[in-house]
Protein backbone atom coordinates (compact mmCIF):
# COMPACT_ATOMS: atom_id res chain seq x y z
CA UNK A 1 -20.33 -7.72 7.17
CA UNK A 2 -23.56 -7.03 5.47
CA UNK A 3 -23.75 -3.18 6.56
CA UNK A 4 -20.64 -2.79 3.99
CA UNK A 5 -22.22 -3.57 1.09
CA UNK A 6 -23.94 0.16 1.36
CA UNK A 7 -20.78 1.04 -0.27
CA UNK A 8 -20.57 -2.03 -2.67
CA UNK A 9 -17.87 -3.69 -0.83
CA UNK A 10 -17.62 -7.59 0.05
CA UNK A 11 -15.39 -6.99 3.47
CA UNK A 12 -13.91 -4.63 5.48
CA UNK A 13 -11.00 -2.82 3.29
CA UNK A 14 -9.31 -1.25 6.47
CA UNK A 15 -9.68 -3.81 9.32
CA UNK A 16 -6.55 -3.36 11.23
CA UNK A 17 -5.70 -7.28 11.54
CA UNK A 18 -2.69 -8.30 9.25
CA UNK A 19 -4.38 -9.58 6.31
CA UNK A 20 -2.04 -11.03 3.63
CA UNK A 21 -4.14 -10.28 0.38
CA UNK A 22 -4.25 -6.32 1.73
CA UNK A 23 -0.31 -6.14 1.89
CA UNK A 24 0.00 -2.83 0.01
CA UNK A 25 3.61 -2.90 -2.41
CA UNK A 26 5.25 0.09 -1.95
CA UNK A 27 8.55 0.80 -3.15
CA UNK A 28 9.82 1.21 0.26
CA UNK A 29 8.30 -2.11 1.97
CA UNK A 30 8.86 -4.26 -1.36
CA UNK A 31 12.43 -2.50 -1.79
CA UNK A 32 13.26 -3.51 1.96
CA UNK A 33 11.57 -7.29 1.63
CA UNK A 34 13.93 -7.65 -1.62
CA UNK A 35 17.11 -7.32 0.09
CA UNK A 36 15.69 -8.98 3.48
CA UNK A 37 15.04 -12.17 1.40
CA UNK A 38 18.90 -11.49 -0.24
CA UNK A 39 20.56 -11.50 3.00
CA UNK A 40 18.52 -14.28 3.92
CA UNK A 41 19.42 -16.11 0.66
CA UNK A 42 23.40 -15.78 0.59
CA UNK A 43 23.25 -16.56 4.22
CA UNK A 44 24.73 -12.90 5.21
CA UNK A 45 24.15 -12.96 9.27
CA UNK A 46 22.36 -10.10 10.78
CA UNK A 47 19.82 -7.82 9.15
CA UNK A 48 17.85 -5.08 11.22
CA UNK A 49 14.87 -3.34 9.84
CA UNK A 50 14.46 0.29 11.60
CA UNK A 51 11.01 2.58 11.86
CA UNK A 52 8.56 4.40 13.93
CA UNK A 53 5.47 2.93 15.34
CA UNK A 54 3.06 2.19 12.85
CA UNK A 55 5.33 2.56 9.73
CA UNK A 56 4.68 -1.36 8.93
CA UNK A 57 7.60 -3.39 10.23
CA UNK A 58 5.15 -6.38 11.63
CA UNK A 59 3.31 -6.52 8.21
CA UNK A 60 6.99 -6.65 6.87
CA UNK A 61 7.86 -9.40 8.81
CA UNK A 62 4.66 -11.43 8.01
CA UNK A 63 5.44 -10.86 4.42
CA UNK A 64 9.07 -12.26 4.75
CA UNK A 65 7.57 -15.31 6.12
CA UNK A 66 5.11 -15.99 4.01
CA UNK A 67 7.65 -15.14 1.21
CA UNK A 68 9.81 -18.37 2.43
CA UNK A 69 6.38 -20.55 2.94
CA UNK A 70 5.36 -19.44 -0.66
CA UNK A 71 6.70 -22.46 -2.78
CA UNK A 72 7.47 -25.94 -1.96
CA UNK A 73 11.19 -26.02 -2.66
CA UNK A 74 11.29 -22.47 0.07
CA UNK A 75 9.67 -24.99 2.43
CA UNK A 76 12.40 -27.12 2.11
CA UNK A 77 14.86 -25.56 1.64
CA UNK A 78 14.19 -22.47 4.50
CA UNK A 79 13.04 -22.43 7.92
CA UNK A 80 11.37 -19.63 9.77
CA UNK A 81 11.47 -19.13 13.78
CA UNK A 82 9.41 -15.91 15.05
CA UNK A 83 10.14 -14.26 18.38
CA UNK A 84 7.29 -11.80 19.09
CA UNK A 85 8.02 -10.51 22.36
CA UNK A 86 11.61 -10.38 23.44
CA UNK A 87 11.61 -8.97 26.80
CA UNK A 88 13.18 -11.92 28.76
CA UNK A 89 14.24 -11.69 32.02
CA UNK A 90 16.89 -13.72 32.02
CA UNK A 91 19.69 -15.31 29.55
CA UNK A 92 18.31 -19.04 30.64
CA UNK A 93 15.02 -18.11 29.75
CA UNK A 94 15.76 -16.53 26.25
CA UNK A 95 18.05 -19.44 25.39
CA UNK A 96 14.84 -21.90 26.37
CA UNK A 97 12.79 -19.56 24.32
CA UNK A 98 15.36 -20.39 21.23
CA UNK A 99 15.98 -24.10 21.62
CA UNK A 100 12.45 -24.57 22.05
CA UNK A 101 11.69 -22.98 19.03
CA UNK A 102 14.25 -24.93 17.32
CA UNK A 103 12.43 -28.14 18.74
CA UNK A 104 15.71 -28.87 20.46
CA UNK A 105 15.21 -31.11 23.37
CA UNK A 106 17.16 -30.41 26.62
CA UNK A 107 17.17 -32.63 29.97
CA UNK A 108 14.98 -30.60 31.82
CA UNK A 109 14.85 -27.24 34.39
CA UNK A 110 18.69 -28.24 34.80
CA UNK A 111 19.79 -27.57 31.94
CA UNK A 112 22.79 -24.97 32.01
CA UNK A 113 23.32 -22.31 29.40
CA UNK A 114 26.53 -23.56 28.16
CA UNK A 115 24.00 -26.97 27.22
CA UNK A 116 21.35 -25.15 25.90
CA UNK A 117 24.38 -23.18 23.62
CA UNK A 118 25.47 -26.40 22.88
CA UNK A 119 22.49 -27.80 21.59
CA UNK A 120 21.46 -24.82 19.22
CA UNK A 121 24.92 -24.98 17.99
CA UNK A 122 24.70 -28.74 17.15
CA UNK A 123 21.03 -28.09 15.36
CA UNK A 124 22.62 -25.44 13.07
CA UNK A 125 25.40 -27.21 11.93
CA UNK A 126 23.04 -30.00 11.27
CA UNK A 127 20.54 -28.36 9.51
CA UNK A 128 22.82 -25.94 7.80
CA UNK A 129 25.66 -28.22 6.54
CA UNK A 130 24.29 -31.57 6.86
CA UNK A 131 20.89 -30.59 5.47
CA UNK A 132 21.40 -27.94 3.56
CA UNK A 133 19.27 -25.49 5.01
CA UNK A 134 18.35 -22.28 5.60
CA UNK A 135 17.63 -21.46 9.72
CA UNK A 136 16.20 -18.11 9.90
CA UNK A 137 15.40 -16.40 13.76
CA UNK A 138 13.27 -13.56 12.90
CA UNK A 139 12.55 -10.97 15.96
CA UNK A 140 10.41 -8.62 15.64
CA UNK A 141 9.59 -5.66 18.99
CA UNK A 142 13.60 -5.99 18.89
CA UNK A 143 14.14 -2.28 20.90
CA UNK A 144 12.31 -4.46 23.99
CA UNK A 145 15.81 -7.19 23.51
CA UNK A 146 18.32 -6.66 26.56
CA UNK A 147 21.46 -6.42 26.52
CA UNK A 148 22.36 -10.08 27.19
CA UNK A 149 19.94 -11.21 24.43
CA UNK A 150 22.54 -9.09 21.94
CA UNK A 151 25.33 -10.54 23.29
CA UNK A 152 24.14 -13.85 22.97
CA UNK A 153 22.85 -13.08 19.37
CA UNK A 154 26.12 -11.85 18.29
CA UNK A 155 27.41 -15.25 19.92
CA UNK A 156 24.79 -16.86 17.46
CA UNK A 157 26.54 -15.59 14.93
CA UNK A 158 29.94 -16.59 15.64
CA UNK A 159 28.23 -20.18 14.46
CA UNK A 160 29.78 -20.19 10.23
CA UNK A 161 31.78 -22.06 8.00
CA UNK A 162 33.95 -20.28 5.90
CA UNK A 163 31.62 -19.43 3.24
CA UNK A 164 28.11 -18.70 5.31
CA UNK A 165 26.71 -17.67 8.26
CA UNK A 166 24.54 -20.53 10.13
CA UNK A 167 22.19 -18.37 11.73
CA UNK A 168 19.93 -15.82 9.69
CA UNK A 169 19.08 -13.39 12.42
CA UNK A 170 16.28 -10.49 11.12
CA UNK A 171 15.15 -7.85 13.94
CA UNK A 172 12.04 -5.54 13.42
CA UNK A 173 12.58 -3.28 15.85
CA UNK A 174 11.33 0.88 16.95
CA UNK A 175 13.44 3.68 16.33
CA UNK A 176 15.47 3.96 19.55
CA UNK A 177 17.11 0.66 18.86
CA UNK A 178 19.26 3.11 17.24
CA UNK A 179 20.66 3.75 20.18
CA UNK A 180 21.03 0.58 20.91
CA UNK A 181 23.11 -0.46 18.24
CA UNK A 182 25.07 2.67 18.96
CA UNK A 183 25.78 1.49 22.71
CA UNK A 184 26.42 -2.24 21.35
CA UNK A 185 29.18 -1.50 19.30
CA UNK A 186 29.91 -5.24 19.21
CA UNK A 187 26.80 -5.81 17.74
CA UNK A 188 26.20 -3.34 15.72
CA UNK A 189 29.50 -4.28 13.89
CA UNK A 190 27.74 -7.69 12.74
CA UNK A 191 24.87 -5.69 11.05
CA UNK A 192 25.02 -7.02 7.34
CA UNK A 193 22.12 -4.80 6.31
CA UNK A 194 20.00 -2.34 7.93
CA UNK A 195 16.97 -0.64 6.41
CA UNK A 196 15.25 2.57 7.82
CA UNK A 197 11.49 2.17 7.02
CA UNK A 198 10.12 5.43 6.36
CA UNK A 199 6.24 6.52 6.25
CA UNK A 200 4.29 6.67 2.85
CA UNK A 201 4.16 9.79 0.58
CA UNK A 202 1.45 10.83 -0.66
CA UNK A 203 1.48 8.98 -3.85
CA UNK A 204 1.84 6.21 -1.95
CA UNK A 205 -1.05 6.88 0.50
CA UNK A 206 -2.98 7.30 -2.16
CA UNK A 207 -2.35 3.78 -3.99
CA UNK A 208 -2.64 1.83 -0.35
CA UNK A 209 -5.99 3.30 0.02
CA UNK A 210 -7.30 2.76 -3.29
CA UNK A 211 -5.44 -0.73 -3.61
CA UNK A 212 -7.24 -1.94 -0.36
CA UNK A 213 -10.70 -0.66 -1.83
CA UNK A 214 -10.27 -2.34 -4.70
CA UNK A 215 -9.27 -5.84 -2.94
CA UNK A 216 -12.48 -5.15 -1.58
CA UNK A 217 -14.78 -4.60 -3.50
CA UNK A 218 -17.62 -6.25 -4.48
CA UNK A 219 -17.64 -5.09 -8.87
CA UNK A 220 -14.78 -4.87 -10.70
CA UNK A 221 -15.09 -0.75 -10.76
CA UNK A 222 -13.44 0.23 -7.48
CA UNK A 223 -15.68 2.80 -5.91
CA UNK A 224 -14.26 6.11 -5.39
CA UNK A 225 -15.07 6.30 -1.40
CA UNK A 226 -12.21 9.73 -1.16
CA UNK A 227 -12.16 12.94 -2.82
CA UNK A 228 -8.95 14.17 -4.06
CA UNK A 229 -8.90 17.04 -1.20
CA UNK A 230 -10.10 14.41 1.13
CA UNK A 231 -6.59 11.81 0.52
CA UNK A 232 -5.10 14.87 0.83
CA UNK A 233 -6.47 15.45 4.61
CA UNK A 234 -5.98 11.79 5.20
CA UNK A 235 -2.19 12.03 4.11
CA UNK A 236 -1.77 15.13 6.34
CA UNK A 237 -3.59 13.69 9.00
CA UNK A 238 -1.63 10.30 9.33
CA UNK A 239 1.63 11.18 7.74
CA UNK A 240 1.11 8.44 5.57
CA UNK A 241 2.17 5.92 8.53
CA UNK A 242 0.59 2.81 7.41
CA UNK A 243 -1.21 1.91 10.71
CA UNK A 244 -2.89 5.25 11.30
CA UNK A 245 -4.05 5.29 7.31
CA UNK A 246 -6.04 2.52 8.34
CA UNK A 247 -7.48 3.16 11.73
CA UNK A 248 -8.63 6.73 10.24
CA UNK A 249 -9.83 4.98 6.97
CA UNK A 250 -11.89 2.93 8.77
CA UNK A 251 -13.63 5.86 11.29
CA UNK A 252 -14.14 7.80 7.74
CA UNK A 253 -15.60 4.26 6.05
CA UNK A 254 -18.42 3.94 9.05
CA UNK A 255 -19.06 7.88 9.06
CA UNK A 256 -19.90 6.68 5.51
CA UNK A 257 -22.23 4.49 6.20
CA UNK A 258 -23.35 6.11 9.39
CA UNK A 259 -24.62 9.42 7.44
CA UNK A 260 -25.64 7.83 4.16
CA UNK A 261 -23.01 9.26 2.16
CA UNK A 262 -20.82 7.69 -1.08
CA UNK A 263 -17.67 9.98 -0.84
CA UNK A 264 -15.40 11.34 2.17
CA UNK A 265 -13.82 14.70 1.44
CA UNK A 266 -11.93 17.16 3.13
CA UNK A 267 -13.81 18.11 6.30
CA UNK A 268 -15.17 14.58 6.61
CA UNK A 269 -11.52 13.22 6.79
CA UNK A 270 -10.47 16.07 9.03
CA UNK A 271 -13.27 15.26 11.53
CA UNK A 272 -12.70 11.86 11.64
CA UNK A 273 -9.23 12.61 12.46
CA UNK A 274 -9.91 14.18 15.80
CA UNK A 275 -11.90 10.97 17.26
CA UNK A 276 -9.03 8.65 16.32
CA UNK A 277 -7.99 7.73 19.79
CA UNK A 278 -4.47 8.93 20.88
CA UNK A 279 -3.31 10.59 18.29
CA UNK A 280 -0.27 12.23 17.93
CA UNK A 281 -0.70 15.57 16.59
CA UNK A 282 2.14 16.83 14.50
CA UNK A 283 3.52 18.09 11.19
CA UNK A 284 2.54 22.22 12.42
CA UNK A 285 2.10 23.27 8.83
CA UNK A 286 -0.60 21.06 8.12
CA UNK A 287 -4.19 21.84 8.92
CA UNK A 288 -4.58 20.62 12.40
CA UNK A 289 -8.10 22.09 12.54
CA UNK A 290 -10.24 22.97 9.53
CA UNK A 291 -12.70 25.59 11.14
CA UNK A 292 -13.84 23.64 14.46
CA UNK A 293 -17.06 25.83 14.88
CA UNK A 294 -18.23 24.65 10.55
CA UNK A 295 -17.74 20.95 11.53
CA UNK A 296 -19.54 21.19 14.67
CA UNK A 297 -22.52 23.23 12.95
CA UNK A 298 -22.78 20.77 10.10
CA UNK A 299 -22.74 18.16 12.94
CA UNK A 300 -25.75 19.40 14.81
CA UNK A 301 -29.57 20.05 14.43
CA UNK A 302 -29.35 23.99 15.19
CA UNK A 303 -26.66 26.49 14.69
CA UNK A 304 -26.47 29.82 16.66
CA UNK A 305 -24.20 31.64 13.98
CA UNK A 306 -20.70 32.94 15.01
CA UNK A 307 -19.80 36.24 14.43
CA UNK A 308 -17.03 36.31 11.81
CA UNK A 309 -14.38 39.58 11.22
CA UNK A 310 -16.30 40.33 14.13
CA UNK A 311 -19.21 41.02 12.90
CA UNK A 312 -22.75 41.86 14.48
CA UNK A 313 -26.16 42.69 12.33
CA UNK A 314 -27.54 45.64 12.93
CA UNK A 315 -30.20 45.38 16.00
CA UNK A 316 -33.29 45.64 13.24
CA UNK A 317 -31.65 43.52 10.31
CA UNK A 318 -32.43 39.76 10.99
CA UNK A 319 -28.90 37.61 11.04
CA UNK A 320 -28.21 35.06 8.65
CA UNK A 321 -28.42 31.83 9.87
CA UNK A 322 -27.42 28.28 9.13
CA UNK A 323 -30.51 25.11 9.40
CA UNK A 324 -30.44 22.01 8.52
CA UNK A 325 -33.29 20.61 6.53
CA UNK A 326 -34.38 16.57 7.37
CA UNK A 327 -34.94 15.32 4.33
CA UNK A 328 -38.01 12.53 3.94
CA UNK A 329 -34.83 9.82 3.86
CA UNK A 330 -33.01 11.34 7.63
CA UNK A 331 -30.56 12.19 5.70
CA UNK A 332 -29.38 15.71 6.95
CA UNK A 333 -28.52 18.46 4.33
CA UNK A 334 -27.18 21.93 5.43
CA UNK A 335 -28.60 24.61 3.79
CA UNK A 336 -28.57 28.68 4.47
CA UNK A 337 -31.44 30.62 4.91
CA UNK A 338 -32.27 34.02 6.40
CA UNK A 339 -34.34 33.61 9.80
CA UNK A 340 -37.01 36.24 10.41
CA UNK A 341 -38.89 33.95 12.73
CA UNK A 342 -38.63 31.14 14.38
CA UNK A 343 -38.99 27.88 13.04
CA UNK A 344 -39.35 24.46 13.49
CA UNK A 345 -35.77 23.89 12.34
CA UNK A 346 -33.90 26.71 14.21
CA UNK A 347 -33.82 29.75 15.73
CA UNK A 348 -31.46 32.16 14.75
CA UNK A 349 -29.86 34.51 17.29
CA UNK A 350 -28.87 38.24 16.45
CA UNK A 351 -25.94 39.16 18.79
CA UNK A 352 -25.64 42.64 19.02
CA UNK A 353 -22.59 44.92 20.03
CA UNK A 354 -24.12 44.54 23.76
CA UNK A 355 -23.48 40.89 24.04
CA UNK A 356 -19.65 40.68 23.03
CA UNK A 357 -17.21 41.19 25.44
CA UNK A 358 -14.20 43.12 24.12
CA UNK A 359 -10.71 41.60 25.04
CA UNK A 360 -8.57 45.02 24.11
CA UNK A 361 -5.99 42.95 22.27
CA UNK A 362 -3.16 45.40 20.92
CA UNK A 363 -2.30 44.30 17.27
CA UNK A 364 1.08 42.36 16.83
CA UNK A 365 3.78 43.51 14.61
CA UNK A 366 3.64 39.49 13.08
CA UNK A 367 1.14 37.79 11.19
CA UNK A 368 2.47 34.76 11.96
CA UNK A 369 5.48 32.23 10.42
CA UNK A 370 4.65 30.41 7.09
CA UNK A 371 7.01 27.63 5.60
CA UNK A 372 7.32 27.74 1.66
CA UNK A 373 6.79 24.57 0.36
CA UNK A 374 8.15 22.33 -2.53
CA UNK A 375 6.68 24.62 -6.04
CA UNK A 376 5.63 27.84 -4.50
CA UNK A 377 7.14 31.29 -5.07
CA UNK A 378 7.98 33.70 -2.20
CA UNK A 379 6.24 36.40 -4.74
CA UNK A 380 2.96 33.97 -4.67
CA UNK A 381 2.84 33.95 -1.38
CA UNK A 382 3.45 37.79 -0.60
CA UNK A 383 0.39 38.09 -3.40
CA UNK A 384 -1.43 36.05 -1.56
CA UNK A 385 -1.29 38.04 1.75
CA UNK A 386 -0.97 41.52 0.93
CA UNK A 387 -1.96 41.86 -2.75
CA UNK A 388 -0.30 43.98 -5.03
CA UNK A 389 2.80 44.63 -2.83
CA UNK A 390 4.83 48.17 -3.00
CA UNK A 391 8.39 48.84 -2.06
CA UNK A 392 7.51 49.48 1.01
CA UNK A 393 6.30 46.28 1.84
CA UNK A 394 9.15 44.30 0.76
CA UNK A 395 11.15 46.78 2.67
CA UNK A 396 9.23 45.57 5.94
CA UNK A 397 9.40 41.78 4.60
CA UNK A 398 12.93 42.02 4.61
CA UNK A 399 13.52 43.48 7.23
CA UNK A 400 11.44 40.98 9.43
CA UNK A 401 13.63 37.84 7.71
CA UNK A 402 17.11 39.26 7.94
CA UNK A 403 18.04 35.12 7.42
CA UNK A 404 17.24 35.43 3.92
CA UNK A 405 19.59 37.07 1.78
CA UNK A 406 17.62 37.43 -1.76
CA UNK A 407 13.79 37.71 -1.65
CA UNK A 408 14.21 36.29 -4.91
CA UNK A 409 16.38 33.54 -4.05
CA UNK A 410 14.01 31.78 -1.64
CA UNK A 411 14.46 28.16 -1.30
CA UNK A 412 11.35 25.48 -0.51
CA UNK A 413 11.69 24.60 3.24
CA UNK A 414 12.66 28.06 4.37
CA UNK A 415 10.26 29.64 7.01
CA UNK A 416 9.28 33.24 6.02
CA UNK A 417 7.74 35.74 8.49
CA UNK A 418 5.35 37.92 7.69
CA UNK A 419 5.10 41.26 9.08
CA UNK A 420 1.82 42.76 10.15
CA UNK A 421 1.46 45.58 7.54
CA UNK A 422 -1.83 47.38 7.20
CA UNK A 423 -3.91 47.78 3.53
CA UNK A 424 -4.53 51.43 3.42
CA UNK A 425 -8.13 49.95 2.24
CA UNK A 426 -10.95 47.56 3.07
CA UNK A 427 -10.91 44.93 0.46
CA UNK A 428 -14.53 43.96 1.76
CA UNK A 429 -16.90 46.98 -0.22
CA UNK A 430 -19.48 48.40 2.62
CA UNK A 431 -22.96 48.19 1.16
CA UNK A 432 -22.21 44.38 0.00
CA UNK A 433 -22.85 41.10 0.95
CA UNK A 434 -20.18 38.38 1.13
CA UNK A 435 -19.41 34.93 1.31
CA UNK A 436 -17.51 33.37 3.93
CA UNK A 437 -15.83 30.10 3.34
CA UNK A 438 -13.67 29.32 6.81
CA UNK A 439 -11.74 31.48 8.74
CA UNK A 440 -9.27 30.12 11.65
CA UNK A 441 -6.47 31.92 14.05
CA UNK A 442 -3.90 29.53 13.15
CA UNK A 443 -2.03 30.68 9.82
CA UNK A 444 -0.51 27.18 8.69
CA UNK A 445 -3.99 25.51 8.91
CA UNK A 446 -6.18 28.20 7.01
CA UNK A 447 -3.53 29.08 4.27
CA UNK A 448 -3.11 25.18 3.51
CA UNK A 449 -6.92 25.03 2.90
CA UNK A 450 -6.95 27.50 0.45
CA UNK A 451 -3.54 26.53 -1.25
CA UNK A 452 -5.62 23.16 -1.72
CA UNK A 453 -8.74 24.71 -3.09
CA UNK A 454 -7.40 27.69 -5.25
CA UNK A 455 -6.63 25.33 -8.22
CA UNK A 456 -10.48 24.62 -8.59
CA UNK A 457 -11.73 27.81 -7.36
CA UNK A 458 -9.68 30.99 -8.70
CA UNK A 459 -12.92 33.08 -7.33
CA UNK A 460 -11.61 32.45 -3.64
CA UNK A 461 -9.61 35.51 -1.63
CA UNK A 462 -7.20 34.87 1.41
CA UNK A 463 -7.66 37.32 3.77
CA UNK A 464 -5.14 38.32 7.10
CA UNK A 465 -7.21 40.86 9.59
CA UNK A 466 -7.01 42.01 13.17
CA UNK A 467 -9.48 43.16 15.42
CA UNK A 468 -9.42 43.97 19.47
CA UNK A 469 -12.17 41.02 19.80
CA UNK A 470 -10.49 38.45 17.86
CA UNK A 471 -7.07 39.18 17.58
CA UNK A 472 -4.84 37.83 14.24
CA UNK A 473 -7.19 35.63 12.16
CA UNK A 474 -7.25 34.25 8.62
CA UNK A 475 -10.29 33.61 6.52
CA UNK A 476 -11.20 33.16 3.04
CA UNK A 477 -13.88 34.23 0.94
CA UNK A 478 -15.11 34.50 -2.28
CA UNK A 479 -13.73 37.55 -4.23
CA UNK A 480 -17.06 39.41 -5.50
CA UNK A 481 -19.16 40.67 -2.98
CA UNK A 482 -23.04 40.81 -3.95
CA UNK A 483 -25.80 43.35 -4.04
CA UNK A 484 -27.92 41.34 -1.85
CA UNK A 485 -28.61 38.33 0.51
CA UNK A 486 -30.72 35.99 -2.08
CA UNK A 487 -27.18 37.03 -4.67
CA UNK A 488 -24.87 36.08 -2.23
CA UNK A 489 -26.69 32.81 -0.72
CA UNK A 490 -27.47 31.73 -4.24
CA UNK A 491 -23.20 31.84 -5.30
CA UNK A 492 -22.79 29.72 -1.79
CA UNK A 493 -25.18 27.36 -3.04
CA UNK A 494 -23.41 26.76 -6.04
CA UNK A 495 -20.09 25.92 -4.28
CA UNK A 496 -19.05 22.05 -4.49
CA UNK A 497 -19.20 20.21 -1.27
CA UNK A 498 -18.53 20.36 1.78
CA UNK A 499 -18.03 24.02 0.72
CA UNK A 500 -21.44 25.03 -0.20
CA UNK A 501 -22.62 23.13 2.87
CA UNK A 502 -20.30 25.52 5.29
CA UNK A 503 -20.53 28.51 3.79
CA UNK A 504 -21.38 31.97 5.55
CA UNK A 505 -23.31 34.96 4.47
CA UNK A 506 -22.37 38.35 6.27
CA UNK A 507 -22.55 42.05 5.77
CA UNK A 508 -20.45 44.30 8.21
CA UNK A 509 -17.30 43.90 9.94
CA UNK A 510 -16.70 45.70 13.18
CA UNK A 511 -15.58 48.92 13.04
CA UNK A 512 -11.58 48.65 14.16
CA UNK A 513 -11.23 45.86 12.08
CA UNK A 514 -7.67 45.95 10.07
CA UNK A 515 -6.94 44.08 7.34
CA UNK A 516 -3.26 43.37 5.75
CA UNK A 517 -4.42 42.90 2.03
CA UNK A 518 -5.54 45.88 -0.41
């Protein structure tokens, strides 16, 4: 496809059919094809390979045929039989299915089970102690096998000599053929090894993206088409699950090449996300939205600005707006300016006190419910919402997680709550302008975002507030405030992308707003 060579690649690195030469090695698929091809090997019987949908069970089963077609003494030695779809109606019809396979001939529609048993019987013994061979029945879709195809399976494998097995039988099947096996007890007591296929990490993610890139490339430098922060939203966002990394790789890849850009980041990933088709939305700590009203305004021609902390300009002070400059090459660039008419671009709207509709919302006594994660401190985190904590705010913090023992003591996994506690001050100086990075209700998804961006920008501030408009919200900001508009706008400017590109001037904050850090 010519239209990928924008990006300097030959092909298509995430096309979703099951291309050999993309096979990405994990250490979980290559560990579980290892001892696959073992069992298969010393003739062990019955091997079942466990996982959720999309965690790569039908790419493992492609490779473990391939792997037995890969040299000429394999070929000879080993033969492969694939069952795709097992949902048979009958046990006539999945015996048919078998001999067929087998290239066993029978005498026609009359043929009785107890023949067609027969016959399968008489192949394996000739093929696996007259010939030598290896027979392998691989089955993959194995939750969709009834109960009588298990039964006759496990009848399959009553077919041995005293040293092997003469059936290699390997299912592929979803995770509630658990329960299955757990029903089947007969069966499930023939299970020589069973594997449970978990998704990627993020290490992992990371290598299957950039390993698929590179296969596809066009130079021998693989070009860097994700930021780090933007693998990062791609790993949330799929939970490394091979088969959604590469239907949302591929929406990010033509977003690419749709708005003539070289490298997919954060909010590009994130947006792409939410047009995958029927996607599962899970993992609650992750960032399920990054700031819905930035993406759409870097998405469109004109922006009428939201009103943020709720805020509202003073009826003669002009609002600050976001436009977006067409550049000579259509490629659009956000930029912020301060609208005192209008122009060709936009129009920016001033909403005044007047327009907003108050709601009357009584403040909660919770901020919301944070997990700590894998190398954070409970004292980082408490610094991060309320500053410089007192006694009296660890008093309150321990009193609203009476599960935890020893604030000191806190263990990764454990889900702290954090009390709504009032900053005797506003951390926002009146007479200043600030900058305004994102801001969302949803505590998990904003204080993710800035865990991922604090590394590279120590002159960000994580803010908790309340006001009767907007209720509990989280934003984050940069830490100075500035003397003036053309200060402030100029310190957004010089933000890396997308940040620069989102950012929000403002002034004022309404006047019941509370905030919960000094």
């Amino acid at each position: 496809m010519d239209y990928f060579k924008i990006l300097n690649l030959k092909k298509e690195p995430f096309s979703n059919s099951p291309e050999p030469e993309f096979f990405f090695q994990s250490d979980k698929h290559v560990g579980c094809l290892q001892k696959l091809e073992l069992a298969v090997r010393l003739r062990r019987g019955l091997s079942v390979v466990v996982g959720e949908v999309g965690t790569g069970k039908t790419t493992l089963c492609r490779q473990l045929i391939l792997k037995f077609a890969a040299s000429e003494e394999d070929r000879k030695q080993i033969e492969t039989h694939l069952i795709l779809d097992p949902s048979f109606t009958n046990s006539l019809e999945f015996l048919s299915t078998v001999a067929a396979s087998f290239g066993v001939a029978d005498s026609g529609n009359g043929t009785s089970e107890w023949q067609l048993k027969e016959n399968i019987k008489n192949y394996l013994f000739g093929k696996g102690v007259d010939e030598g061979k290896i027979v392998v029945l691989i089955v993959d879709e194995g939750q969709k096998l009834p109960d009588f195809c298990l039964e006759l399976l496990r009848e399959f494998l009553n077919y041995e000599t005293n040293e092997f097995k003469l059936l290699q039988i390997v299912v592929f099947a979803q995770k509630e053929f658990e329960q299955i096996l757990k029903r089947q007890k007969n069966f499930a007591d023939r299970v020589n090894f069973y594997y449970l296929l978990k998704p990627l990490n993020f290490k992992e993610t990371q290598g299957m993206v950039k390993f698929r890139i590179a296969k596809a490339s066009e130079t021998e430098k693989t070009p860097s088409l994700f930021s780090y922060l933007g693998l990062w939203a791609l790993y949330l966002e799929t939970e490394g699950y091979p088969r959604k990394i590469v239907t949302l790789c591929h929406q990010v890849i033509l977003a690419l090449i749709i708005q003539n850009r070289s490298k997919a980041g954060w909010f590009l990933v994130r947006s792409c996300g939410r047009r995958v088709p029927d996607k599962k939305k899970v993992l609650k700590w992750v960032t399920a939205t990054v700031i819905a009203a930035v993406i759409v305004a870097v998405a469109v021609a004109g922006f009428y600005p939201e009103t943020i902390f709720g805020i509202w300009p003073d009826r003669e002070t002009s609002v600050i707006a976001r436009t977006e400059a067409v550049t000579s090459s259509g490629h659009v660039s956000p930029v912020q300016s301060v609208q005192t008419a209008p122009t060709p671009v936009a129009e920016a709207k001033a909403l005044n006190r007047d327009d907003i509709q108050l709601t009357n919302k009584t403040m909660p006594d919770l901020l919301g419910k944070v997990e700590l994660k894998s190398g954070r401190t409970i004292w980082r985190l408490l610094n991060d919402f309320y500053g410089d904590f007192d006694r009296e705010q660890l008093r309150r913090v321990a009193r609203a997680n009476p599960h935890i023992r020893n604030l000191s003591r806190v263990t990764a996994g454990e889900i702290i709550e954090l009390p709504a506690i009032p900053a005797k001050s506003n951390p926002l100086a009146s007479g200043k302008c600030w900058v305004r990075i994102a801001r969302s209700e949803k505590i998990d998804d904003i204080y993710e975002l800035y865990k991922n961006y604090q590394p590279v920008l120590p002159s960000l501030n994580f803010l908790a507030y309340w006001n009767s408009r907007e209720g509990i919200a989280f934003a984050i900001v940069l830490k100075d405030g500035f003397a003036n508009i053309e200060d402030a706008l100029g310190a957004a400017r010089k933000l890396p992308q997308p940040l620069a590109g989102n950012a929000e001037v403002f002034a004022k904050v309404s006047d019941d707003t509370v905030f919960f850090k000094k």
